[in-house]
Protein backbone atom coordinates (compact mmCIF):
# COMPACT_ATOMS: atom_id res chain seq x y z
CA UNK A 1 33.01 -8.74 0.03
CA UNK A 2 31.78 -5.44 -1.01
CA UNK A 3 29.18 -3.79 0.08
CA UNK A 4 26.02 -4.69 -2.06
CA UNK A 5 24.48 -1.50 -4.30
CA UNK A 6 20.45 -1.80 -4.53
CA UNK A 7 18.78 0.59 -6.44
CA UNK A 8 14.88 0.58 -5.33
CA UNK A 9 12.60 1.72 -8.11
CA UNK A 10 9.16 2.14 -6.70
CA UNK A 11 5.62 3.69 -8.58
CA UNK A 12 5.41 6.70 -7.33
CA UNK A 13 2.56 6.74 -5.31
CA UNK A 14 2.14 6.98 -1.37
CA UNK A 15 0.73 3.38 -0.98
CA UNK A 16 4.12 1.90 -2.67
CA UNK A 17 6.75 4.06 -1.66
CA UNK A 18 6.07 3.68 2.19
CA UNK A 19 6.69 -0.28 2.25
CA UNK A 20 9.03 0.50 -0.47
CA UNK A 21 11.01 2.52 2.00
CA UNK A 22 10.85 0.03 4.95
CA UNK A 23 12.21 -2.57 2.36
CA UNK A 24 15.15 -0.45 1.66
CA UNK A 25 15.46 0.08 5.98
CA UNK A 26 15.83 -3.61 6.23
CA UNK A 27 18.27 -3.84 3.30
CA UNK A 28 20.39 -0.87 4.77
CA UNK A 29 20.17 -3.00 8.70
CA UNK A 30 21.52 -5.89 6.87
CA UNK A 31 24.58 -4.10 5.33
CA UNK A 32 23.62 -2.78 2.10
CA UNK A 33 23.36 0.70 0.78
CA UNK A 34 20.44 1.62 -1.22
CA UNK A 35 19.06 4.47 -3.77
CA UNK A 36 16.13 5.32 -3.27
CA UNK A 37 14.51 7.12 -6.88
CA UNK A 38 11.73 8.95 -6.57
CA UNK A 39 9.87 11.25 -9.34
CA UNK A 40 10.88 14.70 -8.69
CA UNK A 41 7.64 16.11 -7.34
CA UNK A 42 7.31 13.29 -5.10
CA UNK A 43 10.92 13.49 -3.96
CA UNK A 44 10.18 17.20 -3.01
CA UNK A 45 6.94 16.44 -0.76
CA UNK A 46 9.08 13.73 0.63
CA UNK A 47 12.05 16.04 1.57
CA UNK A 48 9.40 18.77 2.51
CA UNK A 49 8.18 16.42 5.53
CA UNK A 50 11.36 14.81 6.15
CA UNK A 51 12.40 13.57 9.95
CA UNK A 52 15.97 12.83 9.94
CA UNK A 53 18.49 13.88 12.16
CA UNK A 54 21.75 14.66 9.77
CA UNK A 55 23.62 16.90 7.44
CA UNK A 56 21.71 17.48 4.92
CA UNK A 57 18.06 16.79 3.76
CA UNK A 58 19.20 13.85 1.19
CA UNK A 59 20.82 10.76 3.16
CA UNK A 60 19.93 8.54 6.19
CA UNK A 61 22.78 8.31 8.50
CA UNK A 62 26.72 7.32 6.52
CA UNK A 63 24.66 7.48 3.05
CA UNK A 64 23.24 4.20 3.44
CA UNK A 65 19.91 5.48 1.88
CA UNK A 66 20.51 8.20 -0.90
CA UNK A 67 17.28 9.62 -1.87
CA UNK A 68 17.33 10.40 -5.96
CA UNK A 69 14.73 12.08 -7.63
CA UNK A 70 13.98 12.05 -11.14
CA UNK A 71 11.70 13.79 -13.65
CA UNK A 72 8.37 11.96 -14.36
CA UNK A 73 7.76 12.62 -18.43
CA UNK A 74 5.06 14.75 -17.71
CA UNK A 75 4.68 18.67 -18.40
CA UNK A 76 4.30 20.87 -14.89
CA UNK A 77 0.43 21.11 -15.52
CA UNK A 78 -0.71 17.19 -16.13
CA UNK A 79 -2.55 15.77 -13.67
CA UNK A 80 -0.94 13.02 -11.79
CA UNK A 81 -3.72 10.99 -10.54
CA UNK A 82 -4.17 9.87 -14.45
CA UNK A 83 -2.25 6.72 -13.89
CA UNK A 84 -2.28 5.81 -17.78
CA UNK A 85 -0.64 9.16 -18.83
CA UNK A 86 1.67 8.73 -15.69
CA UNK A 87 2.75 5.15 -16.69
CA UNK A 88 3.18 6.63 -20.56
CA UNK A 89 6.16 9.19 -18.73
CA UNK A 90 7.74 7.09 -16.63
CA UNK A 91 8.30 4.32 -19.49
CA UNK A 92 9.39 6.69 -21.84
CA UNK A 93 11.67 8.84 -19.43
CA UNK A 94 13.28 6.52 -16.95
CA UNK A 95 14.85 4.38 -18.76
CA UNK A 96 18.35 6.21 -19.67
CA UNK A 97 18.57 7.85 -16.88
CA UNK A 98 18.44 4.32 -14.68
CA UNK A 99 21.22 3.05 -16.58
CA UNK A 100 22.89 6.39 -16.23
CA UNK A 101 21.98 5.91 -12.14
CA UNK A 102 23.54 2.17 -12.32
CA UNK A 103 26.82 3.64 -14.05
CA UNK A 104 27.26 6.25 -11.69
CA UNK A 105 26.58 4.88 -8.36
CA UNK A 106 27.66 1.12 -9.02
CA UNK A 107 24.50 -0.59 -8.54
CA UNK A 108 24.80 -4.10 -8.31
CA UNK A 109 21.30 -4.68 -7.90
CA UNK A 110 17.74 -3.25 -9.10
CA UNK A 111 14.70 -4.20 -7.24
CA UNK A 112 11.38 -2.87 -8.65
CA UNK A 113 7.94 -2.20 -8.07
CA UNK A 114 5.78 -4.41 -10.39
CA UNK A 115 4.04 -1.38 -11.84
CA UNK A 116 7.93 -0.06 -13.08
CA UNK A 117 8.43 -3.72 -13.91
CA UNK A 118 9.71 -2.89 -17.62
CA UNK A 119 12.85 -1.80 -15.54
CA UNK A 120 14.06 -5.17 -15.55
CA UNK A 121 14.41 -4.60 -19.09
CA UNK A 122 16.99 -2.12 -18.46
CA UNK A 123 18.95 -4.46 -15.39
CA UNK A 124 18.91 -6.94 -18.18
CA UNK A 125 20.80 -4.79 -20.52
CA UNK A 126 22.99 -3.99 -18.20
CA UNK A 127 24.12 -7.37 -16.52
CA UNK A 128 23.06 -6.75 -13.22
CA UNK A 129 20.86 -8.58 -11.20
CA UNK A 130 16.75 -7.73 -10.47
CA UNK A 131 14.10 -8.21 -8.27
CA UNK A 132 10.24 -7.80 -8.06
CA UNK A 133 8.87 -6.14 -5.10
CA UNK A 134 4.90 -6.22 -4.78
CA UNK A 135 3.64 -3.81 -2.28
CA UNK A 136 -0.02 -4.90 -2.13
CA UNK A 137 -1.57 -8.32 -1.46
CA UNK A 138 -0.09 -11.59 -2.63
CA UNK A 139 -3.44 -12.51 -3.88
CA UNK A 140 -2.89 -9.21 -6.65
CA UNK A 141 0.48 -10.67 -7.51
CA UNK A 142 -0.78 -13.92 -8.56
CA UNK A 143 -4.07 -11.81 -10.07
CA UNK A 144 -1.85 -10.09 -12.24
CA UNK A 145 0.27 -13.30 -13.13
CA UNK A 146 -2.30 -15.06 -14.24
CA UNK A 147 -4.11 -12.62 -16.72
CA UNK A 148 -3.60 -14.85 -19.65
CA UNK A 149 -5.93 -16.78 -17.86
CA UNK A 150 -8.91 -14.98 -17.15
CA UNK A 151 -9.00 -14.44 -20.86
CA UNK A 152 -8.82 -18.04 -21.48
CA UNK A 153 -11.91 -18.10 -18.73
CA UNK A 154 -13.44 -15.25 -20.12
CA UNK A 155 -13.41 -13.57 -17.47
CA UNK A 156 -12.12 -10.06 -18.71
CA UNK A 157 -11.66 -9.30 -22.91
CA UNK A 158 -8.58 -8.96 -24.53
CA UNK A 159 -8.60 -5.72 -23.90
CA UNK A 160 -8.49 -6.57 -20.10
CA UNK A 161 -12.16 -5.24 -19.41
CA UNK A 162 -14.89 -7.41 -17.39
CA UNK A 163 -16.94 -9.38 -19.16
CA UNK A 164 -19.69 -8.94 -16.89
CA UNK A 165 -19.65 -7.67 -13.81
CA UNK A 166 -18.86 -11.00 -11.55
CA UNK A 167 -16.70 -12.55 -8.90
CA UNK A 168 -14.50 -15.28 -9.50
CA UNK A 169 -11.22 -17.61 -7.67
CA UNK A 170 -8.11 -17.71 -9.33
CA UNK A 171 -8.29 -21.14 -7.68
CA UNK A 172 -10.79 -23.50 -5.94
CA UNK A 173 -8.48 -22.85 -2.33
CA UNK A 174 -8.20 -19.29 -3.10
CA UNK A 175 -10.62 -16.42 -1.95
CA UNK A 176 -12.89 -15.02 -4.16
CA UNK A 177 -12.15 -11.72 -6.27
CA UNK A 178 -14.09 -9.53 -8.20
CA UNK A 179 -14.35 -7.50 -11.82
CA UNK A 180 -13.97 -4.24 -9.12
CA UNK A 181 -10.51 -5.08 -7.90
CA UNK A 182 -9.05 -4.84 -11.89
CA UNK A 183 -7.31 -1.11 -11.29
CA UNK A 184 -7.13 -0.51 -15.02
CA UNK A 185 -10.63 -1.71 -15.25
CA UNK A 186 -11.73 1.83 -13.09
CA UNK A 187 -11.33 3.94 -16.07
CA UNK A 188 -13.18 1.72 -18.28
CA UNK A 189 -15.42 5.38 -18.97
CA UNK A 190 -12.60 6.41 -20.57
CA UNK A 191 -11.43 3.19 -23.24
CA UNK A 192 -8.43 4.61 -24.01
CA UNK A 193 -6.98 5.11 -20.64
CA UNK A 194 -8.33 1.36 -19.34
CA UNK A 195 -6.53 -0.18 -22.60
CA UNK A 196 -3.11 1.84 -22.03
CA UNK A 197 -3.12 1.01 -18.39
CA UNK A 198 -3.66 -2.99 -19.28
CA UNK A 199 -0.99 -2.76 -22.05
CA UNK A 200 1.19 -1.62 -19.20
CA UNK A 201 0.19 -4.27 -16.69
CA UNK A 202 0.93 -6.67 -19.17
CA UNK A 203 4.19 -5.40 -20.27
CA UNK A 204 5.17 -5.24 -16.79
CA UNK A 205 3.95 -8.49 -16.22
CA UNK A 206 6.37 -9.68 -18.89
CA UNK A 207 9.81 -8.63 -17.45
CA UNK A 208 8.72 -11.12 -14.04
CA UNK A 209 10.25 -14.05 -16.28
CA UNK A 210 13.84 -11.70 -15.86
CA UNK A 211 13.73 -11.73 -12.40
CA UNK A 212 14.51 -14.93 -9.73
CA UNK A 213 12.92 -13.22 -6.69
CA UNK A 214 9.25 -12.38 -6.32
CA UNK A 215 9.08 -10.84 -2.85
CA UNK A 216 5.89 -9.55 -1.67
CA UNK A 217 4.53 -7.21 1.57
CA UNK A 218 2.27 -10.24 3.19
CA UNK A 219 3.07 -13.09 5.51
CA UNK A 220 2.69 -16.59 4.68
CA UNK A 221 -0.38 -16.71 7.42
CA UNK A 222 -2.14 -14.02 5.97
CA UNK A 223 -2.65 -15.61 2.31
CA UNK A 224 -1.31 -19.57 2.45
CA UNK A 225 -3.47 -20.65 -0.19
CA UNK A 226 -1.74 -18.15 -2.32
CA UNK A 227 1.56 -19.53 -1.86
CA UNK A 228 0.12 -22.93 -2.45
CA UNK A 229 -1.27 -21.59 -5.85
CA UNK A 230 1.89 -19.74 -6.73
CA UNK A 231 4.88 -20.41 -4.34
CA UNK A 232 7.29 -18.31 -6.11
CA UNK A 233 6.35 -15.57 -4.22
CA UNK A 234 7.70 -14.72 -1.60
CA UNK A 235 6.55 -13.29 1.78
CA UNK A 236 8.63 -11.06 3.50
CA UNK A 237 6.40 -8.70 5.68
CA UNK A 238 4.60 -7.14 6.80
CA UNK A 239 7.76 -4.27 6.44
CA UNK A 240 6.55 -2.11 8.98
CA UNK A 241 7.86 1.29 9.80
CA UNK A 242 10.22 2.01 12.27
CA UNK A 243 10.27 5.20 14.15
CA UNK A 244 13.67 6.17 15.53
CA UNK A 245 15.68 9.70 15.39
CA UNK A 246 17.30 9.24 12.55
CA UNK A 247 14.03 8.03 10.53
CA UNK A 248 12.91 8.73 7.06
CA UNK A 249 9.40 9.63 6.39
CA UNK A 250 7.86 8.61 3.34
CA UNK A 251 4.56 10.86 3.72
CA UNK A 252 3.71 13.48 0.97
CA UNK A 253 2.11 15.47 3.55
CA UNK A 254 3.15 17.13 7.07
CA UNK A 255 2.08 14.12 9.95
CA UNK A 256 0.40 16.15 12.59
CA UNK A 257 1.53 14.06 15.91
CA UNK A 258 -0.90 16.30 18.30
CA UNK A 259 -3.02 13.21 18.01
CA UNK A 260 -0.51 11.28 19.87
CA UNK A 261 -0.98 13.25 22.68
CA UNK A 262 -4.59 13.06 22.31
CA UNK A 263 -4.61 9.83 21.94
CA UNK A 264 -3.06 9.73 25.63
CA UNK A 265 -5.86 11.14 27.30
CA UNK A 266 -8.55 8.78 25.95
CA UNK A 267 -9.62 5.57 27.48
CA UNK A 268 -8.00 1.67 26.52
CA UNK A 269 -9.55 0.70 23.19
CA UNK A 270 -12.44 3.33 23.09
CA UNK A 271 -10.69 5.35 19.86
CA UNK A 272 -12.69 4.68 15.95
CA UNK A 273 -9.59 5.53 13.91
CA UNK A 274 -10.79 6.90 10.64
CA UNK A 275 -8.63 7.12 7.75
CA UNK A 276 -8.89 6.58 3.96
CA UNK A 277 -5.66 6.44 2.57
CA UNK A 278 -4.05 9.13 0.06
CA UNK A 279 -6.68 8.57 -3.04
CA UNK A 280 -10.08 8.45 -2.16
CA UNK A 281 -12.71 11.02 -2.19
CA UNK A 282 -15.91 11.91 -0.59
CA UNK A 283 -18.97 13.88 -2.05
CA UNK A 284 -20.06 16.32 0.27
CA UNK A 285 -23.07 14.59 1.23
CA UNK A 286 -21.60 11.09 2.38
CA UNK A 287 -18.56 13.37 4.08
CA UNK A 288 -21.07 14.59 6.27
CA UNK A 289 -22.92 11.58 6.40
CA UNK A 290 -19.97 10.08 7.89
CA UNK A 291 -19.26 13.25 10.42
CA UNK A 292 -22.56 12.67 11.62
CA UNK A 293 -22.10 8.96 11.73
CA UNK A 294 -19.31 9.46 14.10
CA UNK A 295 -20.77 11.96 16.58
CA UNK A 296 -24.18 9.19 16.74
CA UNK A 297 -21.69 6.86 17.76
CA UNK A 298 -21.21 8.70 21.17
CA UNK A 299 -17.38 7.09 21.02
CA UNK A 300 -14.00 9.51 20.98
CA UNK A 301 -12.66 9.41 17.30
CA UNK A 302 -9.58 10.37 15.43
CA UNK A 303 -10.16 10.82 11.54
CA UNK A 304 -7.58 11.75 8.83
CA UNK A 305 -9.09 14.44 6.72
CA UNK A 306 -7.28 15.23 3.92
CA UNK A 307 -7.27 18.95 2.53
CA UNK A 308 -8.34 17.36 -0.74
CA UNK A 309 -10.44 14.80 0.92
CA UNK A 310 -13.57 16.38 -0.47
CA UNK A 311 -15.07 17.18 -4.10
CA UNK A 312 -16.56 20.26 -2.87
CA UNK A 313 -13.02 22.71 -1.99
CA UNK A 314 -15.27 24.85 0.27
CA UNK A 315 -16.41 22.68 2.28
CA UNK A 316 -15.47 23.62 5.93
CA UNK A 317 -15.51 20.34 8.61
CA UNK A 318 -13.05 20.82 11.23
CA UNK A 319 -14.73 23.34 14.02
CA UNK A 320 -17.58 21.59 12.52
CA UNK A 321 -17.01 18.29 13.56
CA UNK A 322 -14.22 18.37 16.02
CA UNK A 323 -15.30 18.73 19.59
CA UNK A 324 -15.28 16.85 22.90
CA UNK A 325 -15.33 13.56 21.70
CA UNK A 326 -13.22 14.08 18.36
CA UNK A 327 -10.12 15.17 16.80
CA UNK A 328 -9.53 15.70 13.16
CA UNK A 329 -5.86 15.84 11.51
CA UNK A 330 -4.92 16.53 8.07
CA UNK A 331 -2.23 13.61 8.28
CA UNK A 332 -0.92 11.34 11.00
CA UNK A 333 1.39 8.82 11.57
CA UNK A 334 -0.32 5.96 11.34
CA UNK A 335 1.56 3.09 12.70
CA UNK A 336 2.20 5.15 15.48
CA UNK A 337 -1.78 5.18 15.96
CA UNK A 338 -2.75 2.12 14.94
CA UNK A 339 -0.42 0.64 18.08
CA UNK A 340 -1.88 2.76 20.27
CA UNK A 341 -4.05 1.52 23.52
CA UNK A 342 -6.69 3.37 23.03
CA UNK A 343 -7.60 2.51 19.42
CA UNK A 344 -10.94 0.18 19.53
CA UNK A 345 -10.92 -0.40 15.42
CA UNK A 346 -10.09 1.28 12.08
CA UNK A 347 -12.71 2.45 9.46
CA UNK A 348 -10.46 2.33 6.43
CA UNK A 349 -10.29 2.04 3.19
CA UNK A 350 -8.81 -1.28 2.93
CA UNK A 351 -5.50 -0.35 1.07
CA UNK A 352 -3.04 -2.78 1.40
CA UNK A 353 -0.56 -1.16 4.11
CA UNK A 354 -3.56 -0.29 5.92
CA UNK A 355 -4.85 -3.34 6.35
CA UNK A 356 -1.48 -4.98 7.03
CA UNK A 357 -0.82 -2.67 9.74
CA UNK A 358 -3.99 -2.59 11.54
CA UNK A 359 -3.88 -6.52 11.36
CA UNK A 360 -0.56 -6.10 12.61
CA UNK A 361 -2.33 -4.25 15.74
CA UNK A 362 -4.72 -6.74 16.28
CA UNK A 363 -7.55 -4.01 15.24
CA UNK A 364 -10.89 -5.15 13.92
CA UNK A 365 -12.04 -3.19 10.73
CA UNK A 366 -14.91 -1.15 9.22
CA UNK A 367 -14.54 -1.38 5.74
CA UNK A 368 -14.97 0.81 2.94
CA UNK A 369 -13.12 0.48 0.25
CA UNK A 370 -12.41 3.15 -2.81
CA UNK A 371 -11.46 1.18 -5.68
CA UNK A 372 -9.07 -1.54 -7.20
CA UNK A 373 -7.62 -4.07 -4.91
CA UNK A 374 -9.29 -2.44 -2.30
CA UNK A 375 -12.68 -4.24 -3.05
CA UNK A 376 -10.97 -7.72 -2.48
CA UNK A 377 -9.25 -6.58 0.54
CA UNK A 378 -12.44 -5.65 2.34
CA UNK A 379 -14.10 -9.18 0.95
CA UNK A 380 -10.46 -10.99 2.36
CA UNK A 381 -10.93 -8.90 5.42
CA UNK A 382 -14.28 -9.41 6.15
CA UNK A 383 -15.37 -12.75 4.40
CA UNK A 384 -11.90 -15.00 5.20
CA UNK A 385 -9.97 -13.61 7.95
CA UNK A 386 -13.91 -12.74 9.60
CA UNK A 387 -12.01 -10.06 11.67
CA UNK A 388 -14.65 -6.84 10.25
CA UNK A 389 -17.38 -5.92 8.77
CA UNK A 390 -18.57 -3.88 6.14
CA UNK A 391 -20.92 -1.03 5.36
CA UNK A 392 -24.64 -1.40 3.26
CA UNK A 393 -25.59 1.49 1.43
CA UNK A 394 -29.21 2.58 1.21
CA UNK A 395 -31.54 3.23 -1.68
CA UNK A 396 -29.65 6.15 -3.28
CA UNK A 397 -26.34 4.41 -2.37
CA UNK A 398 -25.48 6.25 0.72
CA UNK A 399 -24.04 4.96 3.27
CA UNK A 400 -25.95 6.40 6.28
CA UNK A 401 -24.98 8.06 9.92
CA UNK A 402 -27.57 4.81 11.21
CA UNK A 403 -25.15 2.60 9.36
CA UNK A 404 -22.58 3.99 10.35
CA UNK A 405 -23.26 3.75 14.31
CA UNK A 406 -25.00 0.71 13.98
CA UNK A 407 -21.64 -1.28 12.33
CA UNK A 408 -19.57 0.70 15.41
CA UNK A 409 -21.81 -0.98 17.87
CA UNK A 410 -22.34 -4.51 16.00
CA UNK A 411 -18.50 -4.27 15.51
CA UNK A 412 -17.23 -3.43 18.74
CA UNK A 413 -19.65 -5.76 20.89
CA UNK A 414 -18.60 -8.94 18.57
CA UNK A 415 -15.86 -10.31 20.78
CA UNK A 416 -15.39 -13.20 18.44
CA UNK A 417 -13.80 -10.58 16.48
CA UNK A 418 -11.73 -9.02 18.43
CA UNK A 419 -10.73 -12.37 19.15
CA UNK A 420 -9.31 -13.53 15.82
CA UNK A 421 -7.84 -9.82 15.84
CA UNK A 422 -5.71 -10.68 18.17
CA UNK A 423 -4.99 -14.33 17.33
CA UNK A 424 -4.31 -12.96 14.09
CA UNK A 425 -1.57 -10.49 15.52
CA UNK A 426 0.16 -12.79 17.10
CA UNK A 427 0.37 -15.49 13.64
CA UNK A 428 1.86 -11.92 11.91
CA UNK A 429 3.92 -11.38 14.60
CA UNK A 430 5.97 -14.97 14.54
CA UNK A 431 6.15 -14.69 10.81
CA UNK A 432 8.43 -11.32 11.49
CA UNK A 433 10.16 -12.53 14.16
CA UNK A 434 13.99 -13.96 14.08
CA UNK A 435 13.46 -17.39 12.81
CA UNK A 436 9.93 -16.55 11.14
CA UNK A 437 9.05 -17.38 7.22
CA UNK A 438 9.05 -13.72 6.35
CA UNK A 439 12.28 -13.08 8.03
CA UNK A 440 13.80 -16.06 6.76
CA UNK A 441 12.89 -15.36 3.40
CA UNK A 442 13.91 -11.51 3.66
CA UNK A 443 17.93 -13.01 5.11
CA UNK A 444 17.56 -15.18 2.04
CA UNK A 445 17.26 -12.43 -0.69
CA UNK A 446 19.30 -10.59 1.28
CA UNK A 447 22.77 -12.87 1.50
CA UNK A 448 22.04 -14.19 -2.06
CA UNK A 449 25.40 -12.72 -3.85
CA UNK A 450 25.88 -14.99 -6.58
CA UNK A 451 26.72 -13.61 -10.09
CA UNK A 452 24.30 -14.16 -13.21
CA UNK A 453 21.57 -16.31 -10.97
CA UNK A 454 18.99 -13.72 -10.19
CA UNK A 455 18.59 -12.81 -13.94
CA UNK A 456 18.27 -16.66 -14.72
């Protein structure tokens, strides 16, 4: 048999190409090769940090994983954090040039993110088979299945904007969600961008009838009454990152792994990790809020500042706020921390592969989300899995240093928590395991060769 083609299409943000990139790890372990497309400027912060051992700066290894970049649709100057304009490019751009990628390199299969999900479209077209890969939550797949219906319920417009502000369950077994965790919903000050963003959804949502497998970064214990609702999805994670010498790193910026060695020196679970994922943004005044909030604490920390971390430019924080019993890094790599003894817990901001791998850890969590699916993943978090808690904001909706050391404490002296933390772990880890659903179902995808039954 020859060796099986997969071209992996994911949006081209840091929060879906990382699992994205795992995926394609585990294809390439099980005998396939994969491209890997990534927008140009991405593809060049990607190559910039790059860990491999080899010959040149674009292949793993014997080529298993060729890394492909490709241009975006947008001009030099357009800002890429405007995720309507963004998804305007990439429909209008890609398109030839994947079936010009398919041509050239043989590709016998196309898996996709579900925000590129129009690609299908072009698999279609070109008799090959597809596949839906969903980086975040399954409980955001079947949100974004089921749109049609919260219409119907009148939930959100036909425009895809809240009704009210409310919380709701896609079913009575299900968790409940809220108007916050609709990402096209956050630009609803600007009406134009909200409604381009949830004609794209929808169009994306379209092409899942083109594609047989619906595979999804979770684990059947994490969400079952999401398979219940919708068990065409399929669990096949948590895809965690593996760290070897001939590793790929998907992170847009330089990991600083002085930490590690930090990390060393500190006590067994003493460590707040503090990180907040590639997006979000601080005012000055809660940034320092939160500095201060750490030092009350009196515990060692390790928090990921980003250089753009803060709306103020100027603002200067690491002699500030480093000393004795912290360290501050621009980047780090996380999995590598979040396995660490000395970690106690993780104040994140609930994305999706952060709260997959600190569950992985068996870490309870401080959250506090940014936007989108973050919101329900702090309520999942916190509300259903009971494994953290979350921060109140005061009067002028701060969230203070008192808060801040107060939820340490109350958090780290709850050892029913840290019990289901770790009772939790161990449910993720037999779901990964030889033999385990998510395994099972990834060796399923994986040996499925026959012709025409994919795109059925």
């Amino acid at each position: 048999m020859n060796t099986p083609i997969v071209l992996a299409l994911p949006y081209p943000a840091q929060g879906h190409v990382t699992p994205f990139m795992s995926f394609s790890q585990k294809l390439v372990e099980n005998g396939c090769k994969v491209i890997f497309v990534n927008t140009e400027i991405n593809h060049n912060r990607f190559v910039s940090s790059m860990m491999v051992r080899e010959k040149d700066n674009n292949t793993l290894d014997d080529e298993t994983i060729k890394l492909v970049s490709v241009p975006d649709g947008l001009s030099p100057e357009d800002e890429r954090t405007n995720f309507a304009k963004q998804c305007v490019g990439l429909k209008s751009s890609l398109p030839s040039i994947l079936e010009k990628l398919i041509e050239d390199y043989g590709v016998s299969c196309i898996v996709v993110d579900f925000a590129m999900g129009w690609a299908l479209e072009v698999a279609n077209k070109m008799g090959i088979k597809g596949a839906f890969f969903f980086p975040a939550s399954a409980a955001m797949f079947a949100l974004l299945n089921n749109i049609p219906m919260l219409i119907h319920r009148g939930i959100i417009d036909s425009s895809g904007l809240p009704v009210t502000k409310r919380t709701f369950r896609l079913s009575e077994s299900m968790a409940l969600m809220s108007t916050e965790t609709l990402y096209w919903s956050n630009t609803a000050n600007d009406p134009i961008n909200a409604k381009t963003l949830f004609d794209y959804v929808m169009h994306c949502g379209q092409a899942l009838t083109m594609s047989h497998w619906w595979l999804c970064n979770t684990a059947y214990d994490l969400e079952p009454a999401v398979f219940s609702f919708l068990p065409k999805i399929l669990p096949i994670g948590p895809l965690l990152r593996t760290y070897n010498t001939n590793y790929i790193t998907t992170s847009f910026w330089e990991e600083d792994s002085s930490c590690m060695s930090w990390l060393d020196q500190q006590p067994h679970a003493s460590v707040v990790y503090v990180a907040f994922g590639s997006f979000a943004l601080f005012e000055e005044t809660q940034f320092r809020e939160l500095a201060f909030g750490l030092e009350l604490t009196k515990r060692p920390f390790l928090w990921v500042v980003r250089q753009d971390s803060v709306n103020n430019k100027n603002v200067s924080y690491k002699h500030e706020f480093e000393g004795s019993k912290g360290k501050i890094v621009e980047w780090g790599p996380q999995q590598k921390i979040l396995s660490h003894p000395s970690i106690a817990c993780f104040i994140s901001h609930c994305g999706w592969n952060s709260t997959i791998e600190g569950l992985s850890n068996g870490l309870p969590f401080l959250c506090w989300p940014y936007f989108s699916d973050q919101v329900y993943d702090k309520m999942y978090i916190c509300d259903e899995l009971k494994v953290g808690l979350g921060f109140d904001s005061d009067e002028n909706g701060l969230i203070s240093r008192e808060e801040i050391k107060a939820k340490v404490d109350k958090l780290l002296a709850d050892e029913n928590i840290r019990l289901r933390s770790r009772v939790l772990k161990k449910k993720i880890e037999n779901n990964i395991q030889q033999g385990g659903s998510s395994s099972e179902n990834l060796n399923k995808f994986i040996n499925y060769h026959e012709p025409n039954t994919i795109n059925s």
